[in-house]
C-alpha atoms as a PDB file:
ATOM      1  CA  UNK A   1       8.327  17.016 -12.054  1.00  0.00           C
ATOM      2  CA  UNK A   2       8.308  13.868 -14.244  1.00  0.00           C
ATOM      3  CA  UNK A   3      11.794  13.255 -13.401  1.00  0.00           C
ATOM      4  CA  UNK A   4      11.980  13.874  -9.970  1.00  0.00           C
ATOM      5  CA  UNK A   5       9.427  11.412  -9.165  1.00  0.00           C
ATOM      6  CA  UNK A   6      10.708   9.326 -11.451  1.00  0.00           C
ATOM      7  CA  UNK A   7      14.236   9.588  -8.751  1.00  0.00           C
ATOM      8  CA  UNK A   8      11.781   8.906  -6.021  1.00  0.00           C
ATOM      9  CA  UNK A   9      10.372   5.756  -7.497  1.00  0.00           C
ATOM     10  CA  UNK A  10      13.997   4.336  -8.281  1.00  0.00           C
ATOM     11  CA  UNK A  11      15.445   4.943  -5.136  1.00  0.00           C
ATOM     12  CA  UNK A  12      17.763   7.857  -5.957  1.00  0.00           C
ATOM     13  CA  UNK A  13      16.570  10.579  -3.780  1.00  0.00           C
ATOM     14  CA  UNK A  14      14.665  10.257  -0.106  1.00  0.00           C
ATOM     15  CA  UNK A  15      11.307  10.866   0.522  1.00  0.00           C
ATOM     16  CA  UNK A  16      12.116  13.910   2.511  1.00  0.00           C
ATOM     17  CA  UNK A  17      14.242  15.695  -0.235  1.00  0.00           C
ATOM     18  CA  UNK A  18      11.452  15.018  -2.955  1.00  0.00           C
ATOM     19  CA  UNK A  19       8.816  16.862  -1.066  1.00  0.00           C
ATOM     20  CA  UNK A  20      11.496  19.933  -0.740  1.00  0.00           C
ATOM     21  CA  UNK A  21      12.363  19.870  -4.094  1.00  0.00           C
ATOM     22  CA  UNK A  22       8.330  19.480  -5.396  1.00  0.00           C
ATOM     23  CA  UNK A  23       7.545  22.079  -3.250  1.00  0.00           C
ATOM     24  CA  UNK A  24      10.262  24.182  -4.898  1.00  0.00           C
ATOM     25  CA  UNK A  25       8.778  23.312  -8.192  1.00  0.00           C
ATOM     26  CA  UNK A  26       5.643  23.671  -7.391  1.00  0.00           C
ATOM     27  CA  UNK A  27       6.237  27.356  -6.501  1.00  0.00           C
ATOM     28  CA  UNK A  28       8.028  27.871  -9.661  1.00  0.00           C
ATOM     29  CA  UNK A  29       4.703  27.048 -11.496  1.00  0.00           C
ATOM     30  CA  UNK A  30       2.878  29.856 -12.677  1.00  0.00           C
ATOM     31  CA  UNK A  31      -0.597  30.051 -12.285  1.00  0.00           C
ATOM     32  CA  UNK A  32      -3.129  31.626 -15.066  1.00  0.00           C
ATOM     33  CA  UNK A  33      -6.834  32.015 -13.928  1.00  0.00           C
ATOM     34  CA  UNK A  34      -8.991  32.242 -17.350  1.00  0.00           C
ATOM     35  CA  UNK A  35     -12.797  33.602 -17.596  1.00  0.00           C
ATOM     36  CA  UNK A  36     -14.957  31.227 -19.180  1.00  0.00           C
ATOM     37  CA  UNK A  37     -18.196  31.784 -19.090  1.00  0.00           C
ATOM     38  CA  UNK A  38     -18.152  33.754 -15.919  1.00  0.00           C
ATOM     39  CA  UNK A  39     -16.233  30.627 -14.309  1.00  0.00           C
ATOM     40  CA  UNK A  40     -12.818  30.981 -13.013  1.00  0.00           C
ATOM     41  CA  UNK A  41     -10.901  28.091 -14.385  1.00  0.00           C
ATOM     42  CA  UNK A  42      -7.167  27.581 -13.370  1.00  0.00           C
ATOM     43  CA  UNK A  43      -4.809  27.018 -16.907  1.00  0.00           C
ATOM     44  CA  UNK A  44      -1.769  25.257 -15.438  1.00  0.00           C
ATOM     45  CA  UNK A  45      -1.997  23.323 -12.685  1.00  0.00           C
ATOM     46  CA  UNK A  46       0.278  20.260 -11.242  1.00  0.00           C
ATOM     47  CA  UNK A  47      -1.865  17.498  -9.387  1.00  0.00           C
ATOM     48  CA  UNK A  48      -0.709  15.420  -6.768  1.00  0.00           C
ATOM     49  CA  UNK A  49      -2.561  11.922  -6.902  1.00  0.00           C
ATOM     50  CA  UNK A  50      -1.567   8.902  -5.036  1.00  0.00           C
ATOM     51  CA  UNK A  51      -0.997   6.058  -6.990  1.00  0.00           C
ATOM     52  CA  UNK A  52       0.063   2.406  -6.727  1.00  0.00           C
ATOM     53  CA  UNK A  53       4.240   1.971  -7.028  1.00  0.00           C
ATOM     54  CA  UNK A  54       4.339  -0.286  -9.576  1.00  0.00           C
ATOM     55  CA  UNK A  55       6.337   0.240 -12.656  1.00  0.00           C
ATOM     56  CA  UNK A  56       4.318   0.402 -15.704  1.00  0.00           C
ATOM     57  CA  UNK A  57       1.325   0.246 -13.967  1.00  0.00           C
ATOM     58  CA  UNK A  58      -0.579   1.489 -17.144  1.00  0.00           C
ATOM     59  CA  UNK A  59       0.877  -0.452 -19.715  1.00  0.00           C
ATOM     60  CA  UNK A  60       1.128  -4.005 -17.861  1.00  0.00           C
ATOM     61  CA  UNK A  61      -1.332  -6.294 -16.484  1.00  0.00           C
ATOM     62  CA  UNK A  62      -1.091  -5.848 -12.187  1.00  0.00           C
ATOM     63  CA  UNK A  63       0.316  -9.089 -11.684  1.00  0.00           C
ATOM     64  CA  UNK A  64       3.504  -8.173 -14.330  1.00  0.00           C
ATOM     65  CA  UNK A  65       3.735  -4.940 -13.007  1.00  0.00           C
ATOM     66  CA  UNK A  66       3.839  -5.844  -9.638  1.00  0.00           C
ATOM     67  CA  UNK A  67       6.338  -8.547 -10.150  1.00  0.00           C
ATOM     68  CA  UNK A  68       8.597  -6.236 -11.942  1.00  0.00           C
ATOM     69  CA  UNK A  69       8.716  -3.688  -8.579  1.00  0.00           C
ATOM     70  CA  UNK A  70      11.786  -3.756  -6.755  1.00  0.00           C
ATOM     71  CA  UNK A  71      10.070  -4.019  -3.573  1.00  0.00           C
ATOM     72  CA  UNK A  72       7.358  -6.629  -3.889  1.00  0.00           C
ATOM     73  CA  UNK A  73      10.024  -8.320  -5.757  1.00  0.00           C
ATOM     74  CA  UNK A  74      12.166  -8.041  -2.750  1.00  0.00           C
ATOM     75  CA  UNK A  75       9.630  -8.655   0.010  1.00  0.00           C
ATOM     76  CA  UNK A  76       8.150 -11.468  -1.457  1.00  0.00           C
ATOM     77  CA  UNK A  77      10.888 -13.647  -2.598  1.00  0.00           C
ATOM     78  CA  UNK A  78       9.995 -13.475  -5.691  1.00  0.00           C
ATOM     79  CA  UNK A  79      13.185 -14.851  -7.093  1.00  0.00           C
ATOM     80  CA  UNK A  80      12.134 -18.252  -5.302  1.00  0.00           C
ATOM     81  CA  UNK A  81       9.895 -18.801  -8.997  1.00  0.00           C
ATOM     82  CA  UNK A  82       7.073 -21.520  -7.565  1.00  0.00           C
ATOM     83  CA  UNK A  83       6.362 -20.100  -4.149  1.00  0.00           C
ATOM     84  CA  UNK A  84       7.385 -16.764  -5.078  1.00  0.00           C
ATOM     85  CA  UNK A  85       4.549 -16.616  -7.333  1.00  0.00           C
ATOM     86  CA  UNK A  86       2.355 -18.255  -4.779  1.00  0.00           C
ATOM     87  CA  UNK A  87       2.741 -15.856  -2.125  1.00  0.00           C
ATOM     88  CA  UNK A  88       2.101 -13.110  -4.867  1.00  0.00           C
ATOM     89  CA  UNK A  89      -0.636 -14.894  -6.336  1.00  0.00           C
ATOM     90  CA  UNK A  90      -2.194 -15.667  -2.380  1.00  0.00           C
ATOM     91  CA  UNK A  91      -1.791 -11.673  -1.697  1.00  0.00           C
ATOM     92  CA  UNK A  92      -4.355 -11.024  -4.538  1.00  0.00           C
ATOM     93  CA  UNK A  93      -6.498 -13.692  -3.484  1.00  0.00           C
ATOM     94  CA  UNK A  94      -6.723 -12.665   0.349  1.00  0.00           C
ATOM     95  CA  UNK A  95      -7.032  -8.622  -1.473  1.00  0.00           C
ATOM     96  CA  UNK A  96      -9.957 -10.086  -3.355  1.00  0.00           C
ATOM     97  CA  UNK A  97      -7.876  -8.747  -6.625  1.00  0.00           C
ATOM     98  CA  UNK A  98      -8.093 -10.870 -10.030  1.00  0.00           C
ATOM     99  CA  UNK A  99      -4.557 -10.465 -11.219  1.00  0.00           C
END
């Protein structure tokens, strides 16, 4: 599952051919339910959870991580280094967002 969204992130597959194949997947998984306590509780599970596309998210600060994201990268110029930064640097402002 790692891996596949791992090819969505990068670019390699389309959106629409990720949720086939994760739904595929997803079937695949077997599911355990476990007494405990006279609670059901399910053993494996896989969680969907919507999360910001920024690479490295967890190990960088947010500005370095979003920086480092094709896209924002791409949308905000971000190759142009002084106002670049700016317009990066004005989106967390206007978002309220200490980078």
């Amino acid at each position: 599952m790692v891996g596949l969204t791992y090819h969505l992130e990068m670019g390699f597959v389309h959106k629409m051919d990720y949720d086939e194949d994760a739904s595929e997947l997803f079937s695949k998984v077997h599911f355990e339910k476990k007494q405990d306590g006279g609670m059901e509780l399910d053993v494996r599970t896989i969680k969907y959870e919507t999360d910001l596309s920024c690479l490295l998210y967890k190990h960088w600060t947010l500005m370095d991580s979003m920086v480092h994201t094709p896209y924002v990268y791409g949308r905000m110029r971000l190759w142009e280094e002084q106002k670049g930064i700016g317009r990066l640097k004005t989106f967390f402002a206007e978002a309220g967002i200490e980078p």
